[in-house]
Protein backbone atom coordinates (compact mmCIF):
# COMPACT_ATOMS: atom_id res chain seq x y z
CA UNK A 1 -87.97 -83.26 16.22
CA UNK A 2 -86.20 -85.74 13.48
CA UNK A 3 -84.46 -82.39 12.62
CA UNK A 4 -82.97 -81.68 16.24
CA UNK A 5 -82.17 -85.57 16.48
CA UNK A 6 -80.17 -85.30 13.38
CA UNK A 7 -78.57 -82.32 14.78
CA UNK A 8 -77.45 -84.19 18.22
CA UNK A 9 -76.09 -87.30 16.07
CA UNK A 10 -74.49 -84.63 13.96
CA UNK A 11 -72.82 -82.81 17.16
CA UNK A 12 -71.65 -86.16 18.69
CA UNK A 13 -70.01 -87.01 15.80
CA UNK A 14 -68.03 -83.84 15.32
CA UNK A 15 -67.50 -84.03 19.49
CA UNK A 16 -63.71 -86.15 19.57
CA UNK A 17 -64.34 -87.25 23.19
CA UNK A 18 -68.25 -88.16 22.43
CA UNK A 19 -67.02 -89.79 19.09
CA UNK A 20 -64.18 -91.85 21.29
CA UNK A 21 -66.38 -92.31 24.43
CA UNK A 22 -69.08 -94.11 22.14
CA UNK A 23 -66.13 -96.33 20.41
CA UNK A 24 -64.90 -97.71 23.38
CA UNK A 25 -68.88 -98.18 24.44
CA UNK A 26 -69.46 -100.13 21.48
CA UNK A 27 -66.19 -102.55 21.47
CA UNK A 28 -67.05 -103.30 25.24
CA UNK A 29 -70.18 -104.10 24.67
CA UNK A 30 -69.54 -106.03 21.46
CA UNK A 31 -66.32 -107.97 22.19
CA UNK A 32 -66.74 -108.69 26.06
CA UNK A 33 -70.72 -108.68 25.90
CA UNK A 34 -70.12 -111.50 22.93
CA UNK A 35 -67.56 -113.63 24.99
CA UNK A 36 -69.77 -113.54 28.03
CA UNK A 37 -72.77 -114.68 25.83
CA UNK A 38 -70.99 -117.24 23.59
CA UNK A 39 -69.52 -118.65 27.31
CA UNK A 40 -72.98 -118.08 28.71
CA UNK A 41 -75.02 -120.39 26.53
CA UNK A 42 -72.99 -123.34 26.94
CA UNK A 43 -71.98 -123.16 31.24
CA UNK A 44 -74.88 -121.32 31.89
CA UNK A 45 -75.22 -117.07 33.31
CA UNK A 46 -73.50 -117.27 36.43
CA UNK A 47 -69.97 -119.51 35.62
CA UNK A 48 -69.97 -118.11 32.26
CA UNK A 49 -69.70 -115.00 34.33
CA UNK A 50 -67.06 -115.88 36.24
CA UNK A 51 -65.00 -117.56 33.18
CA UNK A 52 -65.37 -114.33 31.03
CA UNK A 53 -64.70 -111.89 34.18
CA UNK A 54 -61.49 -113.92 35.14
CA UNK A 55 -60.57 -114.41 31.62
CA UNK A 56 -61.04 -110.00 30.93
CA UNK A 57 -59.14 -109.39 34.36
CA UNK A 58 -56.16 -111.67 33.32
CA UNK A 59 -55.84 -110.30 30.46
CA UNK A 60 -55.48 -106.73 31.94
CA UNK A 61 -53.29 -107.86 34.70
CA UNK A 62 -50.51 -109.53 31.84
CA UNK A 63 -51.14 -106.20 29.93
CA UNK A 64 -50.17 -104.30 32.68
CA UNK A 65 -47.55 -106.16 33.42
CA UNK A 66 -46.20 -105.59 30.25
CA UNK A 67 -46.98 -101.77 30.29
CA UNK A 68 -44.93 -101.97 33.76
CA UNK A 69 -41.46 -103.38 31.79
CA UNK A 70 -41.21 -101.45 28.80
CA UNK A 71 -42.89 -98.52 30.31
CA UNK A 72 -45.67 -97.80 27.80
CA UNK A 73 -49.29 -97.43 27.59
CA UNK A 74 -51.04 -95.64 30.70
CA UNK A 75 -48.12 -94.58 32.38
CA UNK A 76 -47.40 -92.03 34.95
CA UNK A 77 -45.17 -89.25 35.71
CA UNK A 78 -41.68 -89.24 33.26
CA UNK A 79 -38.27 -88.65 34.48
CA UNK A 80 -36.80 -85.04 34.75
CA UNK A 81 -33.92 -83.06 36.01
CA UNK A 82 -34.49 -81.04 39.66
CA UNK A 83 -32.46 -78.36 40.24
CA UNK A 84 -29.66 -78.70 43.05
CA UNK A 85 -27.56 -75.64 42.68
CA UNK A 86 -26.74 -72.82 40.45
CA UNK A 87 -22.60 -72.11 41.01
CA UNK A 88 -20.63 -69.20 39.50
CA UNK A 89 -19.08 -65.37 40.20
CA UNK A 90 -22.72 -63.90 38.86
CA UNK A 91 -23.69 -61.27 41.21
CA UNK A 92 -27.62 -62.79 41.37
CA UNK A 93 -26.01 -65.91 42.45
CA UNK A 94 -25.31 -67.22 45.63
CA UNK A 95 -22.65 -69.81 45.27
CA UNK A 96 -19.26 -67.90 44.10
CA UNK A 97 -17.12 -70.34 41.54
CA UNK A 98 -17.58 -74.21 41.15
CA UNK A 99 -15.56 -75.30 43.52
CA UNK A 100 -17.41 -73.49 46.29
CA UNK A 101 -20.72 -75.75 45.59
CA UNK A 102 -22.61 -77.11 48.36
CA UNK A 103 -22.34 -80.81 47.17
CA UNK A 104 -19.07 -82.28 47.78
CA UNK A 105 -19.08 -84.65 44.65
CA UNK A 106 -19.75 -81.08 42.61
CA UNK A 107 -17.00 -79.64 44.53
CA UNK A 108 -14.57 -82.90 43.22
CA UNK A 109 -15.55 -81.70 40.03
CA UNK A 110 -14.61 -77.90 40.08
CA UNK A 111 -11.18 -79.32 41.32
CA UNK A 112 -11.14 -81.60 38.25
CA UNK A 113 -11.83 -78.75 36.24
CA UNK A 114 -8.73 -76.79 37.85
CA UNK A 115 -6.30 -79.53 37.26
CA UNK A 116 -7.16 -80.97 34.07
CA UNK A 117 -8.20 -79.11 30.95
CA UNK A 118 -9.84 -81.05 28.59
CA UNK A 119 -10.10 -78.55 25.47
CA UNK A 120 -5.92 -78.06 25.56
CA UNK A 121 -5.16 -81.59 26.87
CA UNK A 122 -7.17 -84.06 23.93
CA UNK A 123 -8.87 -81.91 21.46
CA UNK A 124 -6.52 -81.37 18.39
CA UNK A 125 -9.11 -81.54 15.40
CA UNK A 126 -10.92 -78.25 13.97
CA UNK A 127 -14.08 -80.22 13.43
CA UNK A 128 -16.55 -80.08 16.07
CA UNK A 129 -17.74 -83.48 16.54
CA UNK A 130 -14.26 -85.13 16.12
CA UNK A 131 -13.39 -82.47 18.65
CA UNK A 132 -16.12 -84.01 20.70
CA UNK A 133 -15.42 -87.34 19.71
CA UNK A 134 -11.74 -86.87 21.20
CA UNK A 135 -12.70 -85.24 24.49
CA UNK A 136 -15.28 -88.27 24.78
CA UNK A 137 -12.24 -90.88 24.50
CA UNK A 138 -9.87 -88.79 26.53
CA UNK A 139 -12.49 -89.12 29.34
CA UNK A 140 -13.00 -92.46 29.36
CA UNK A 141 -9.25 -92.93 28.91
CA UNK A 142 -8.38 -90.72 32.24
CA UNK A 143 -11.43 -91.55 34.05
CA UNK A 144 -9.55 -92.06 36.98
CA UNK A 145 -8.36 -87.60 36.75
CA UNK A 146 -11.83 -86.89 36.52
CA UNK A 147 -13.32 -88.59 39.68
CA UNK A 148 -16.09 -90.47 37.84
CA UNK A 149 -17.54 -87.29 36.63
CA UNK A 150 -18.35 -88.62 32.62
CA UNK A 151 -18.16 -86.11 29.74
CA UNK A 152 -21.28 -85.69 27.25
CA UNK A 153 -20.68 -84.32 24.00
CA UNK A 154 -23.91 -82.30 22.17
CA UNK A 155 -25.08 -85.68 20.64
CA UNK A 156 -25.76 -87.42 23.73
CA UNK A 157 -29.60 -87.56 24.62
CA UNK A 158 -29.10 -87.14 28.53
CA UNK A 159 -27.06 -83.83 27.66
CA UNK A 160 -30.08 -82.13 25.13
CA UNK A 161 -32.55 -82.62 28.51
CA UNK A 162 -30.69 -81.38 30.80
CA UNK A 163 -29.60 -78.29 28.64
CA UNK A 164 -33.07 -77.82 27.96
CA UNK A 165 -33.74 -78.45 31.70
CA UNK A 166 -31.21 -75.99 32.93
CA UNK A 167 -32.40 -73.12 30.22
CA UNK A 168 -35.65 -73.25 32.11
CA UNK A 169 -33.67 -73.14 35.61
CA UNK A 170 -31.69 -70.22 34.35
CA UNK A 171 -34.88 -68.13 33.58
CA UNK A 172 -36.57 -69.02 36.96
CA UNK A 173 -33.76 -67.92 39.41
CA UNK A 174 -32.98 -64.70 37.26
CA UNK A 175 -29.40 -65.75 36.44
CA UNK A 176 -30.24 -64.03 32.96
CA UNK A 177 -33.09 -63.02 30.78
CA UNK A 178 -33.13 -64.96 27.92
CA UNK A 179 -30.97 -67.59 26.34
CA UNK A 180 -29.78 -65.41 23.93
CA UNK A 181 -27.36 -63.66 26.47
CA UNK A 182 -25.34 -66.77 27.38
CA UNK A 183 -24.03 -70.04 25.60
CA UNK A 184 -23.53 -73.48 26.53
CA UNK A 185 -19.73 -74.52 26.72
CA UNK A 186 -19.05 -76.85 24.07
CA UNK A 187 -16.71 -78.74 26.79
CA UNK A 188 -18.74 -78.04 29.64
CA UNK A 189 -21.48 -81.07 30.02
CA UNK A 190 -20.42 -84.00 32.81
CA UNK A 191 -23.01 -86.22 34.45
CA UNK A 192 -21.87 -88.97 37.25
CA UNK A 193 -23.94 -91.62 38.96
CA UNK A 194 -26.71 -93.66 37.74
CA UNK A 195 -27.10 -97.55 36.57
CA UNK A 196 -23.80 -98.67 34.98
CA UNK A 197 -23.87 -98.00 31.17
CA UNK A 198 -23.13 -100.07 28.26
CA UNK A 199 -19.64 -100.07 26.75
CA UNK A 200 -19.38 -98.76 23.55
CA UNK A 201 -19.90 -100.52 20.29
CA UNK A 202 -21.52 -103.46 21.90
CA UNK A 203 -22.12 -107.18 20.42
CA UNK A 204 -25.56 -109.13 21.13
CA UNK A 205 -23.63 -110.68 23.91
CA UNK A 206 -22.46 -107.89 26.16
CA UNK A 207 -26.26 -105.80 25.64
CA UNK A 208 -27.86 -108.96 27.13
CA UNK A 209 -25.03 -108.84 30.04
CA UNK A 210 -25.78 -105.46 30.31
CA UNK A 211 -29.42 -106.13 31.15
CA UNK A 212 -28.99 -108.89 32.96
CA UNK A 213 -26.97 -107.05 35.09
CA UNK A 214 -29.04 -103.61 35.55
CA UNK A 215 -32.07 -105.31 36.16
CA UNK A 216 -30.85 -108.79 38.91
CA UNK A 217 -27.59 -107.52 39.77
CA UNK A 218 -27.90 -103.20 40.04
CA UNK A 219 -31.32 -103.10 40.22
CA UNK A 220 -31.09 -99.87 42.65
CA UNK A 221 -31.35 -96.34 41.20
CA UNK A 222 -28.50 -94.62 42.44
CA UNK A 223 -28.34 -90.65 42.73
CA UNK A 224 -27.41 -89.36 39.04
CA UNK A 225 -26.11 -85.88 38.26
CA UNK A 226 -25.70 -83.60 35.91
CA UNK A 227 -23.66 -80.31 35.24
CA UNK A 228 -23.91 -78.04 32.93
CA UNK A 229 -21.83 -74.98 32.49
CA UNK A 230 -22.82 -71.96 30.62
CA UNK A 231 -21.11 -68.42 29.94
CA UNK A 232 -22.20 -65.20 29.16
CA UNK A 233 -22.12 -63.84 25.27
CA UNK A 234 -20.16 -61.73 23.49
CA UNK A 235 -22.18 -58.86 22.38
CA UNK A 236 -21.54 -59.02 18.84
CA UNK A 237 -23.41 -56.40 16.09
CA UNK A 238 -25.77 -57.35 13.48
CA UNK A 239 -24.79 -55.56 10.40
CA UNK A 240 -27.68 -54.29 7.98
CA UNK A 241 -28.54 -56.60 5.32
CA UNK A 242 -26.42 -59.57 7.15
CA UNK A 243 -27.59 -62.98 9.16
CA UNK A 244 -27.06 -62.35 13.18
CA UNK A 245 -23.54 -64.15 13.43
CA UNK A 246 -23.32 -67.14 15.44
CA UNK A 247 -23.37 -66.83 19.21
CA UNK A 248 -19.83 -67.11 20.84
CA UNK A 249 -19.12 -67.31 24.50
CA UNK A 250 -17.24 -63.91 25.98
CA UNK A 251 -14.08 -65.37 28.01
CA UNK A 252 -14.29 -62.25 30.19
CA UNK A 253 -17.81 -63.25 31.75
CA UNK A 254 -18.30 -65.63 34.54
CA UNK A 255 -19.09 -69.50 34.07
CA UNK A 256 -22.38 -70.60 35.34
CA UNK A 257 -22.81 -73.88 36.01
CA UNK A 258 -26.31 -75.20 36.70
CA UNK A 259 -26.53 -78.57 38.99
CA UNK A 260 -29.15 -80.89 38.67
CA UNK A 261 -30.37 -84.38 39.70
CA UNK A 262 -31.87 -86.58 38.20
CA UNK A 263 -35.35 -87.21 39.42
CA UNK A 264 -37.18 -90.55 38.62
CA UNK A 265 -40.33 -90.07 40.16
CA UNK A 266 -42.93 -92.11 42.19
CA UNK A 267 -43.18 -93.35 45.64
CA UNK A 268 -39.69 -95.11 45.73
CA UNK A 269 -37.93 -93.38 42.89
CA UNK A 270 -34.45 -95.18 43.57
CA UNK A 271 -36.52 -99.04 43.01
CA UNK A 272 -39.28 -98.39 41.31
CA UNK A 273 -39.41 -94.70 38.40
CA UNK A 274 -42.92 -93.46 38.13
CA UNK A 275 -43.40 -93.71 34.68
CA UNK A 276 -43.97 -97.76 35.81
CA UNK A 277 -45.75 -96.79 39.06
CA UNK A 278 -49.27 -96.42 37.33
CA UNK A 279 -48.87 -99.65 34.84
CA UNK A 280 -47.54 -101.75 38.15
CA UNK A 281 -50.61 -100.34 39.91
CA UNK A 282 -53.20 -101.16 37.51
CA UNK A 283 -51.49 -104.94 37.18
CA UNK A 284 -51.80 -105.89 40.68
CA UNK A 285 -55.37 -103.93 40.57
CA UNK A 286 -56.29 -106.64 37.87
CA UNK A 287 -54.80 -109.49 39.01
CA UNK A 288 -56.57 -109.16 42.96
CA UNK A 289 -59.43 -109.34 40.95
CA UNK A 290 -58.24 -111.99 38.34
CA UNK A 291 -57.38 -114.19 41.70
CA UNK A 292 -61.08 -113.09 43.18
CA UNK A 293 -62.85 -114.47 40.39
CA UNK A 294 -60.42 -117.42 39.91
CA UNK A 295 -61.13 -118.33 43.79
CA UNK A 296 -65.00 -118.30 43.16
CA UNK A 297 -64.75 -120.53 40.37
CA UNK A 298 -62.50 -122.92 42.50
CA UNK A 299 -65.43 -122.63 45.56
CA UNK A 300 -68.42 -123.25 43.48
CA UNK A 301 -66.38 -126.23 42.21
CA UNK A 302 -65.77 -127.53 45.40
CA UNK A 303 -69.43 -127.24 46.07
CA UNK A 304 -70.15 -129.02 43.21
CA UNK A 305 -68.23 -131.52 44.04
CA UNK A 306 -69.50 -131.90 47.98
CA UNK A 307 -73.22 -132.04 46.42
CA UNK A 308 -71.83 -134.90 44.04
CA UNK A 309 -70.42 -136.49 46.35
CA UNK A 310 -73.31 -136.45 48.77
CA UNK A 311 -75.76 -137.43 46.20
CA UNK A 312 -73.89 -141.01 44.99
């Protein structure tokens, strides 16, 4: 028998969600059983019951309070991109060319695209990221040609989702096989919409105006979306003995550019994303019962103070 009990300690220890569930066991019992006796022996059982219970639920309610700004700890569903619309002359699509999208501010952009050529117009360095870095300021400098449709060059964050959004989107509607058969335009990433964003090169001054004024001022989420434009590949030969060259984009094939929105989550996604739902939830879960135990404490003080009062 001493045997098989050593072999059940043994197995719980090896277990990770025994191991953790026997943790968190022990700290409850050891750091909120300890407050409530340490309280307990000088107010007595019941108010030292009270005192620790509204003392643990406060503390929850801040943390989750806290969890709710910077969205961290338990939090719920993250951002992603939806799919809106998948545009080009591919036969297995539906939509024939850009400009022939079902959303009008995507149609404004295929115009765009017609008029003003980004590539010929600012780029005039060999070097990819200058190249980048010129179409970025040539954007911002003409923002008014490209009907507030904002370029993103490969560094930007938002454009490495959504290109890893739209590679899944490709695959799912059968636009093409794999990722190897296509390549993502260098010059072909724009996103419009969304919170205003900070200026470039900012000073400690304008990042707390910038706060200030997303969070008081445009506190609404407004729709946010993204385009990104990808073209079939040139079907170049591996040669024995040699690396696979780099992938190049075949200007005879047809430009397919996948649409997407941006998709915040939770019950009112333009107010409120759902990675804070679930912290905002559990903070007003705590705090009802912060404010229960709080408003026990005040009655039994009031009692007190009737039976006091009665007595002199």
């Amino acid at each position: 028998m001493f045997v098989s009990l050593l072999g059940f300690i043994d197995g719980i220890a090896f277990d990770p969600f025994f191991r953790g569930l026997l943790s968190v066991l022990v700290g409850v019992v050891v750091l909120i059983g300890g407050t409530y006796l340490l309280v307990a022996t000088n107010s007595g059982s019941r108010l030292g019951g009270l005192i620790s219970g509204a003392g643990f639920f406060g503390w929850m309610a801040m943390m989750g309070v806290f969890w709710a700004i910077y969205g961290i700890g338990w939090v719920g569903e993250a951002e992603s991109w939806a799919l809106v619309e998948i545009n080009g002359d591919n036969p297995s699509v539906e939509n024939d060319g850009l400009p022939f999208a079902e959303n009008e501010d995507v149609i404004g952009l295929g115009f765009v695209l017609e008029e003003v050529d980004i590539e010929a117009e600012a780029v005039t360095s060999d070097d990819p990221d200058m190249a980048q870095n010129e179409a970025v300021a040539f954007n911002k400098a003409n923002s008014d040609r490209f009907d507030g449709w904002r370029y993103l060059a490969s560094s930007n964050p938002r454009r490495g989702e959504a290109v890893a959004s739209a590679d899944v989107f490709l695959a799912e509607e059968h636009v093409f096989d794999s990722t190897a058969e296509y390549v993502v335009l260098t010059f072909g990433a724009y996103n419009t919409g969304g919170k205003p964003l900070l200026k470039d090169d900012p000073n400690p001054f304008d990042r707390v105006i910038h706060k200030l004024d997303t969070t008081f001022v445009h506190f609404w989420h407004p729709q946010e979306l993204i385009v990104i434009q990808v073209q079939g590949s040139l079907d170049q030969p591996v040669l024995p003995g040699q690396a696979p060259p780099v992938a190049a984009a075949d200007p005879d094939k047809s430009i397919v550019s996948v649409v997407m929105e941006r998709d915040r989550g939770g019950p009112l996604p333009a107010l409120f994303g759902g990675t804070r739902v679930v912290p905002a939830l559990f903070a007003i879960f705590n705090g009802i019962l912060f404010f229960i135990f709080c408003w026990l404490m005040h009655v039994r003080d009031k009692r007190e103070l009737e039976i006091r009062a009665a007595v002199a």
